[in-house]
Protein backbone atom coordinates (compact mmCIF):
# COMPACT_ATOMS: atom_id res chain seq x y z
CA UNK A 1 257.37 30.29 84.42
CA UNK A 2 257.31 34.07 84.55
CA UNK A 3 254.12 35.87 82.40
CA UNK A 4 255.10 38.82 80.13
CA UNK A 5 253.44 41.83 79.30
CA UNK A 6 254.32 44.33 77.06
CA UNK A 7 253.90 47.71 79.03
CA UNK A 8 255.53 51.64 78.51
CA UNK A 9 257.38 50.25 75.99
CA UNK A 10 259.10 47.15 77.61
CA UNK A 11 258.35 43.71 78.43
CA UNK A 12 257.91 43.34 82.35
CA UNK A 13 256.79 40.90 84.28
CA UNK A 14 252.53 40.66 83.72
CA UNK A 15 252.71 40.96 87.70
CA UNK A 16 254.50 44.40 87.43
CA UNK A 17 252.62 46.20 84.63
CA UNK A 18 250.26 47.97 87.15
CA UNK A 19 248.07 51.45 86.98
CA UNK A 20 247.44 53.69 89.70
CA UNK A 21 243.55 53.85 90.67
CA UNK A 22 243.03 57.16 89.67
CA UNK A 23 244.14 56.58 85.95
CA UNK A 24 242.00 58.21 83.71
CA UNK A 25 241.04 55.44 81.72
CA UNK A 26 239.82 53.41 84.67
CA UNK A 27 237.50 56.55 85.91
CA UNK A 28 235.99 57.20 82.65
CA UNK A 29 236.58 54.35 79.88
CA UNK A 30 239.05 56.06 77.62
CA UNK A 31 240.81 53.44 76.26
CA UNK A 32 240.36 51.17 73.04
CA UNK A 33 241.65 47.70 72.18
CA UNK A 34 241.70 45.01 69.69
CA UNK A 35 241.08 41.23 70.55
CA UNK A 36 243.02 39.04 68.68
CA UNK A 37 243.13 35.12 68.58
CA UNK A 38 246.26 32.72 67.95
CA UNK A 39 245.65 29.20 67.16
CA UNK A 40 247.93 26.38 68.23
CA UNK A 41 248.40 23.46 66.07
CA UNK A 42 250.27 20.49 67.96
CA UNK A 43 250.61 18.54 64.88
CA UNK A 44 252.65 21.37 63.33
CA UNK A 45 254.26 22.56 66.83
CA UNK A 46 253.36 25.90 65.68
CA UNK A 47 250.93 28.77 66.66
CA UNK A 48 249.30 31.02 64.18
CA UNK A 49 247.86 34.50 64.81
CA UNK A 50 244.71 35.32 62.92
CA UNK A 51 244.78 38.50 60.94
CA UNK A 52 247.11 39.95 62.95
CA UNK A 53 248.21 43.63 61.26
CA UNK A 54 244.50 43.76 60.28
CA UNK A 55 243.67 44.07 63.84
CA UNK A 56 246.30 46.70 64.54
CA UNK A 57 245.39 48.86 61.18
CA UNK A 58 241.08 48.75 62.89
CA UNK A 59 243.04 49.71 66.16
CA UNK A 60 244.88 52.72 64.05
CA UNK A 61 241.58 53.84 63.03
CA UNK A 62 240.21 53.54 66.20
CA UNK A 63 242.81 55.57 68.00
CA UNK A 64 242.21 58.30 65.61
CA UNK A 65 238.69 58.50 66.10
CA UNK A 66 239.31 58.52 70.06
CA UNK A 67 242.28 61.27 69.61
CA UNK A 68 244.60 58.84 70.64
CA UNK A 69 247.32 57.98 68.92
CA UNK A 70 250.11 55.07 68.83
CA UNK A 71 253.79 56.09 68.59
CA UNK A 72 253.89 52.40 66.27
CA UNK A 73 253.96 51.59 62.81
CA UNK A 74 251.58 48.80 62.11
CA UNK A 75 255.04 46.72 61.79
CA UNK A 76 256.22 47.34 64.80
CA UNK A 77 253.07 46.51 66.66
CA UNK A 78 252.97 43.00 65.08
CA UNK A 79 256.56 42.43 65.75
CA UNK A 80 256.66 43.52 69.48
CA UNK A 81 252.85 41.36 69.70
CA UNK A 82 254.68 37.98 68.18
CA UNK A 83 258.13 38.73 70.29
CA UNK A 84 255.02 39.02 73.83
CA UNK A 85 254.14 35.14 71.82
CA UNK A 86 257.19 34.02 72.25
CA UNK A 87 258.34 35.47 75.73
CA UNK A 88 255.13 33.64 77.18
CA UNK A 89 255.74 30.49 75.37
CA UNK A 90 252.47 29.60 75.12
CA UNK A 91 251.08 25.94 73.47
CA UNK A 92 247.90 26.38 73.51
CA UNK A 93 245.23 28.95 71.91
CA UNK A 94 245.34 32.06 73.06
CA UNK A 95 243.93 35.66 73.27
CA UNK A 96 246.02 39.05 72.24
CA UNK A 97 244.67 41.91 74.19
CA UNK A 98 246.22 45.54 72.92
CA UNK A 99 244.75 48.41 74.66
CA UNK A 100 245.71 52.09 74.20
CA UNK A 101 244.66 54.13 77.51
CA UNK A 102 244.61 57.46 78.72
CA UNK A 103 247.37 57.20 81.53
CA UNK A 104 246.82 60.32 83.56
CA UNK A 105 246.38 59.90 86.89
CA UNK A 106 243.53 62.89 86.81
CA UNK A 107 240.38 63.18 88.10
CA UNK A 108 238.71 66.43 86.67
CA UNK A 109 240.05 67.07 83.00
CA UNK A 110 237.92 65.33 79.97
CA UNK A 111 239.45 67.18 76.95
CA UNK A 112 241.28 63.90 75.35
CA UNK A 113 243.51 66.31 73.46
CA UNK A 114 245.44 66.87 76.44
CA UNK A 115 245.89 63.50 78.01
CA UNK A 116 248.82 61.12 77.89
CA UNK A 117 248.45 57.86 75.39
CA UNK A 118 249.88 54.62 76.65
CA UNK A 119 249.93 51.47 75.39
CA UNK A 120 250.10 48.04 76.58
CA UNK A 121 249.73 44.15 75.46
CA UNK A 122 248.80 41.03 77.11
CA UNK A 123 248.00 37.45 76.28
CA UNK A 124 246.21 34.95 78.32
CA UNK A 125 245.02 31.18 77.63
CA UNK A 126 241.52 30.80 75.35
CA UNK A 127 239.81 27.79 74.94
CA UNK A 128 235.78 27.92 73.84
CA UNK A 129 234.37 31.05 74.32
CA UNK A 130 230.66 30.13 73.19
CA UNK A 131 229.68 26.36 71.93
CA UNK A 132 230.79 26.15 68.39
CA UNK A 133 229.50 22.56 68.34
CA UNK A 134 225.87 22.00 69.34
CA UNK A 135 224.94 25.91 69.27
CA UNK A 136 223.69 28.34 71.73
CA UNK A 137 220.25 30.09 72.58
CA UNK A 138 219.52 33.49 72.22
CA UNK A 139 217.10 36.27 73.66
CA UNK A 140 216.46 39.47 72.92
CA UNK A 141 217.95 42.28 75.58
CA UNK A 142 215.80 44.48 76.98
CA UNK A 143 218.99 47.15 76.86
CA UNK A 144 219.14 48.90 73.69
CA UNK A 145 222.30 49.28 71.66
CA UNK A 146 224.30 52.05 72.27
CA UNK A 147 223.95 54.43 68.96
CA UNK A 148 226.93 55.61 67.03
CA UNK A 149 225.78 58.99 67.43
CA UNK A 150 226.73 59.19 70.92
CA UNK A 151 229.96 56.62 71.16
CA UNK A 152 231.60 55.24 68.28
CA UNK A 153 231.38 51.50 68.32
CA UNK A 154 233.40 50.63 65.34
CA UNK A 155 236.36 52.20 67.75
CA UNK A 156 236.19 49.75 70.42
CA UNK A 157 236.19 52.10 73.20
CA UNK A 158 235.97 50.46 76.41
CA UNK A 159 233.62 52.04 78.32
CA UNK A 160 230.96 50.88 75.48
CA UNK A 161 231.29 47.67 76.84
CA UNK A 162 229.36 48.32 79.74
CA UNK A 163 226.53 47.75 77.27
CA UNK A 164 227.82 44.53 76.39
CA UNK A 165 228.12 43.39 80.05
CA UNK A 166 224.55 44.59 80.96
CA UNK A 167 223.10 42.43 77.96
CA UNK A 168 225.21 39.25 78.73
CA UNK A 169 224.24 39.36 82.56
CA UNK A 170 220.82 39.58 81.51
CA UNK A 171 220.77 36.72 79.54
CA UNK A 172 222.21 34.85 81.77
CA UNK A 173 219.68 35.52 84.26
CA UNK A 174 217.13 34.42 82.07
CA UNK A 175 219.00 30.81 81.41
CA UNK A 176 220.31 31.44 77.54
CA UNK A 177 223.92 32.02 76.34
CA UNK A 178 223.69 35.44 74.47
CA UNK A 179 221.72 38.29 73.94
CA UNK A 180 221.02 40.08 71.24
CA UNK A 181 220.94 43.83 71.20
CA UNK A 182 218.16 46.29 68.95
CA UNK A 183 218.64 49.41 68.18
CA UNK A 184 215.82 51.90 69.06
CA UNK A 185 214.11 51.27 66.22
CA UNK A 186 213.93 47.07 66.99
CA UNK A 187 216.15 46.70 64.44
CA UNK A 188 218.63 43.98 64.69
CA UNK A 189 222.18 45.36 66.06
CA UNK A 190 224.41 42.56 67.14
CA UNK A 191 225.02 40.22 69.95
CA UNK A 192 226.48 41.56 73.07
CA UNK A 193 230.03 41.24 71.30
CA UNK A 194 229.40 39.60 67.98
CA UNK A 195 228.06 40.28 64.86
CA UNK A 196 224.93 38.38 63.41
CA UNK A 197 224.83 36.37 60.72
CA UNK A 198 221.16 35.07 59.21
CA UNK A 199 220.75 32.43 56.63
CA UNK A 200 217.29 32.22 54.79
CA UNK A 201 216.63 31.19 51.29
CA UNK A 202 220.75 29.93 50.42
CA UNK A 203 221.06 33.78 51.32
CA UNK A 204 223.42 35.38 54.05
CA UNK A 205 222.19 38.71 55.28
CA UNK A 206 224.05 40.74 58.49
CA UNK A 207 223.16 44.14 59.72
CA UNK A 208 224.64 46.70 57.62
CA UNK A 209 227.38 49.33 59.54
CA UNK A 210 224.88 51.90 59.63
CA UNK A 211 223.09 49.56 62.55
CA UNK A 212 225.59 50.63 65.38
CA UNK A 213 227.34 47.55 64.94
CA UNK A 214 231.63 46.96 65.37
CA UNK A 215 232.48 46.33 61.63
CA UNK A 216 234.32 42.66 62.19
CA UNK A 217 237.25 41.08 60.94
CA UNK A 218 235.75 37.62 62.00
CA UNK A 219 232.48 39.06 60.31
CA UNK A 220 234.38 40.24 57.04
CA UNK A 221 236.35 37.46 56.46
CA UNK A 222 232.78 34.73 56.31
CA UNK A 223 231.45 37.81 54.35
CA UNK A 224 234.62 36.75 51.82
CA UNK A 225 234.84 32.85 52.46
CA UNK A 226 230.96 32.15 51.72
CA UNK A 227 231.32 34.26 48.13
CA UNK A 228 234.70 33.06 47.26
CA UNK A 229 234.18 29.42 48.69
CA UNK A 230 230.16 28.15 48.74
CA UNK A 231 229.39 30.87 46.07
CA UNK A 232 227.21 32.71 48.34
CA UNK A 233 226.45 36.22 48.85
CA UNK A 234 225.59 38.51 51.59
CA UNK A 235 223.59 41.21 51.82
CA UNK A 236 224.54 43.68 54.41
CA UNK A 237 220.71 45.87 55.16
CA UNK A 238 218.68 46.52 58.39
CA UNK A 239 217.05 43.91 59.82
CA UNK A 240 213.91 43.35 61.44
CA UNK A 241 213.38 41.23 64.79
CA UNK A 242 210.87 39.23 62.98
CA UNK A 243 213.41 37.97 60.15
CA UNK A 244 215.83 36.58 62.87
CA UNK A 245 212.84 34.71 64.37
CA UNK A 246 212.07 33.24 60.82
CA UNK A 247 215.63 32.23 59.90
CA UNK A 248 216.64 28.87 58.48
CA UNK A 249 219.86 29.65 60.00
CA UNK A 250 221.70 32.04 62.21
CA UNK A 251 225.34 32.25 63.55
CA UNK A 252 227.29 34.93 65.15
CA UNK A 253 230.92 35.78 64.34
CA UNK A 254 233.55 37.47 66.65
CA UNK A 255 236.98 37.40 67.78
CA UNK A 256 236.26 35.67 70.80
CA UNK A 257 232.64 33.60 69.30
CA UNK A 258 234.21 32.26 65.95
CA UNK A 259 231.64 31.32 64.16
CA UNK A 260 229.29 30.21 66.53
CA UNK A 261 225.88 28.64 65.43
CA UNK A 262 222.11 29.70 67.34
CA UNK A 263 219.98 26.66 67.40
CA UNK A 264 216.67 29.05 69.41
CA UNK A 265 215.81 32.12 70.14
CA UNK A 266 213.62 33.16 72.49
CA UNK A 267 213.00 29.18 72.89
CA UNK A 268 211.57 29.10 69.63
CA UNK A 269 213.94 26.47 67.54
CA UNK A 270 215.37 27.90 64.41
CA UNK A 271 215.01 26.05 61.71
CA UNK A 272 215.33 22.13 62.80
CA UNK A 273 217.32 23.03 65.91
CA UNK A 274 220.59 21.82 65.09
CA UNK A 275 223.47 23.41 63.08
CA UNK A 276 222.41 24.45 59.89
CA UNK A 277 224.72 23.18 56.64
CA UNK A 278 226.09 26.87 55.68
CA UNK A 279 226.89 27.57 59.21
CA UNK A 280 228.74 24.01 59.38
CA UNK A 281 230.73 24.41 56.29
CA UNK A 282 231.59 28.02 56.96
CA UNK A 283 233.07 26.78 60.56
CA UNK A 284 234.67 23.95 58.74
CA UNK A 285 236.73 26.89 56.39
CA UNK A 286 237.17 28.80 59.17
CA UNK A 287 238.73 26.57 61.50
CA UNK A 288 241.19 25.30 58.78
CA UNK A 289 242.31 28.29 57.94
CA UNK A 290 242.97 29.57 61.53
CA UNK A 291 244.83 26.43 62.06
CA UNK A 292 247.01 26.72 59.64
CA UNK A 293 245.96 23.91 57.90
CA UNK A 294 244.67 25.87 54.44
CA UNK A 295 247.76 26.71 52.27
CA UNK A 296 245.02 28.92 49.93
CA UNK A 297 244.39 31.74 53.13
CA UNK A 298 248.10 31.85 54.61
CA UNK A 299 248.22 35.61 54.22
CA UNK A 300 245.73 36.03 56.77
CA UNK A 301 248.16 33.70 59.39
CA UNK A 302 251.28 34.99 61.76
CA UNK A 303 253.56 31.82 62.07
CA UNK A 304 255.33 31.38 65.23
């Protein structure tokens, strides 16, 4: 079965949607992107993207900050993203990958201004990306996050995620699934792509945006569903290494982690070691919402 991509403003075969080597967003990591999940549900026979135009309105943002720009309307973008769906007929879950790059094929000219936009789609197969079930250890990078001051994170640029890769292979190295990434200051940041999520007290608390974190749509949406739903609130501040060590509970969020629970850090257990009961009944909301399966949050879904 031939793989579609959606690429200068056609679908082509994924095999033909190529760059030359010396594009400019391969040399120096101008591009930005979204990540966006579907969700298949076999029962239904259908497949539901999560949250769809609000991951093309962050992207609209995002180009704007990187003087980019998308010759879309946010419409458009979702249509031509569930039309890529369809093409590829996938049944399974799956992972949307938009990216807006600078397409010259330059070596020597950095004034973004004066470079050409283009913009491309792609979806591949996504199973588990972390273990939702049983958790996931943590440790604490020795690479510091990246400060807003110098590249926006809340853009998505690519080349930021060289940060993120650094941080993941180093926790690998050291035997635990993620890392989590301070700020200068030791404050908490966010995982190498993920936002944090502490529980202490029948309290949520997450790094505020003024910590260099990506502002998430997986993050906002528990923000909403632990108010709304368990009647609890979260309180967005800076936080200290120490208070993620003394945790009843922590979880991270993302795109790609869900809602993922951390059962140690740094080998030290948190709390009993297991998934805690917030983080269990926030996944449980979650994962019934992204399956379709909650009538209540259907705004949030893409049918196809």
């Amino acid at each position: 079965m031939t793989r579609f991509a959606y690429f200068k403003n056609e679908f082509v075969p994924y095999e033909k949607a190529l760059i030359p080597i010396g594009t400019h967003a391969l040399q120096y990591g101008t591009a930005c992107f979204e990540g966006i999940r579907g969700y298949w549900n076999k029962e239904k026979v259908k497949l539901y993207v999560f949250r769809l135009k609000d991951h093309y309105k962050r992207m609209k943002k995002s180009t704007e900050t990187l003087h980019m720009k998308i010759p879309l309307d946010i419409e458009a973008l979702s249509d031509i993203t569930i039309e890529l769906i369809r093409k590829n007929k996938h049944r399974e879950n799956i992972y949307i990958r938009p990216i807006l790059y600078k397409s010259d094929d330059i070596v020597s000219r950095f004034n973004l201004d004066n470079l050409i936009d283009t913009f491309a789609i792609y979806t591949v197969p996504l199973g588990k990306h972390l273990n939702t079930d049983k958790g996931i250890s943590l440790v604490f990078s020795t690479w510091k996050r990246i400060s807003s001051k110098a590249v926006p994170p809340s853009a998505k640029p690519t080349g930021i995620y060289l940060n993120t890769c650094l941080a993941k292979t180093e926790a690998d190295s050291k035997g635990a699934d993620e890392a989590i990434l301070l700020n200068e200051d030791n404050t908490i940041a966010e995982g190498s792509a993920e936002n944090v999520f502490i529980a202490k007290n029948n309290g949520l608390y997450t790094p505020s945006e003024d910590q260099n974190i990506l502002v998430g749509i997986t993050r906002n949406t528990i923000i909403e569903l632990a108010e709304r739903e368990l009647g609890i609130k979260t309180t967005e501040k800076s936080i200290k290494k120490e208070e993620l060590q003394d945790a009843d509970e922590i979880f991270l969020t993302g795109t790609g982690a869900e809602v993922t629970p951390v059962i140690s850090i740094e080998n030290k257990k948190i709390g009993s070691g297991e998934v805690g009961i917030i983080t269990s009944n926030l996944q449980k909301l979650y994962f019934n919402i992204v399956y379709g399966n909650n009538y209540k949050y259907k705004k949030w879904l893409s049918e196809i």
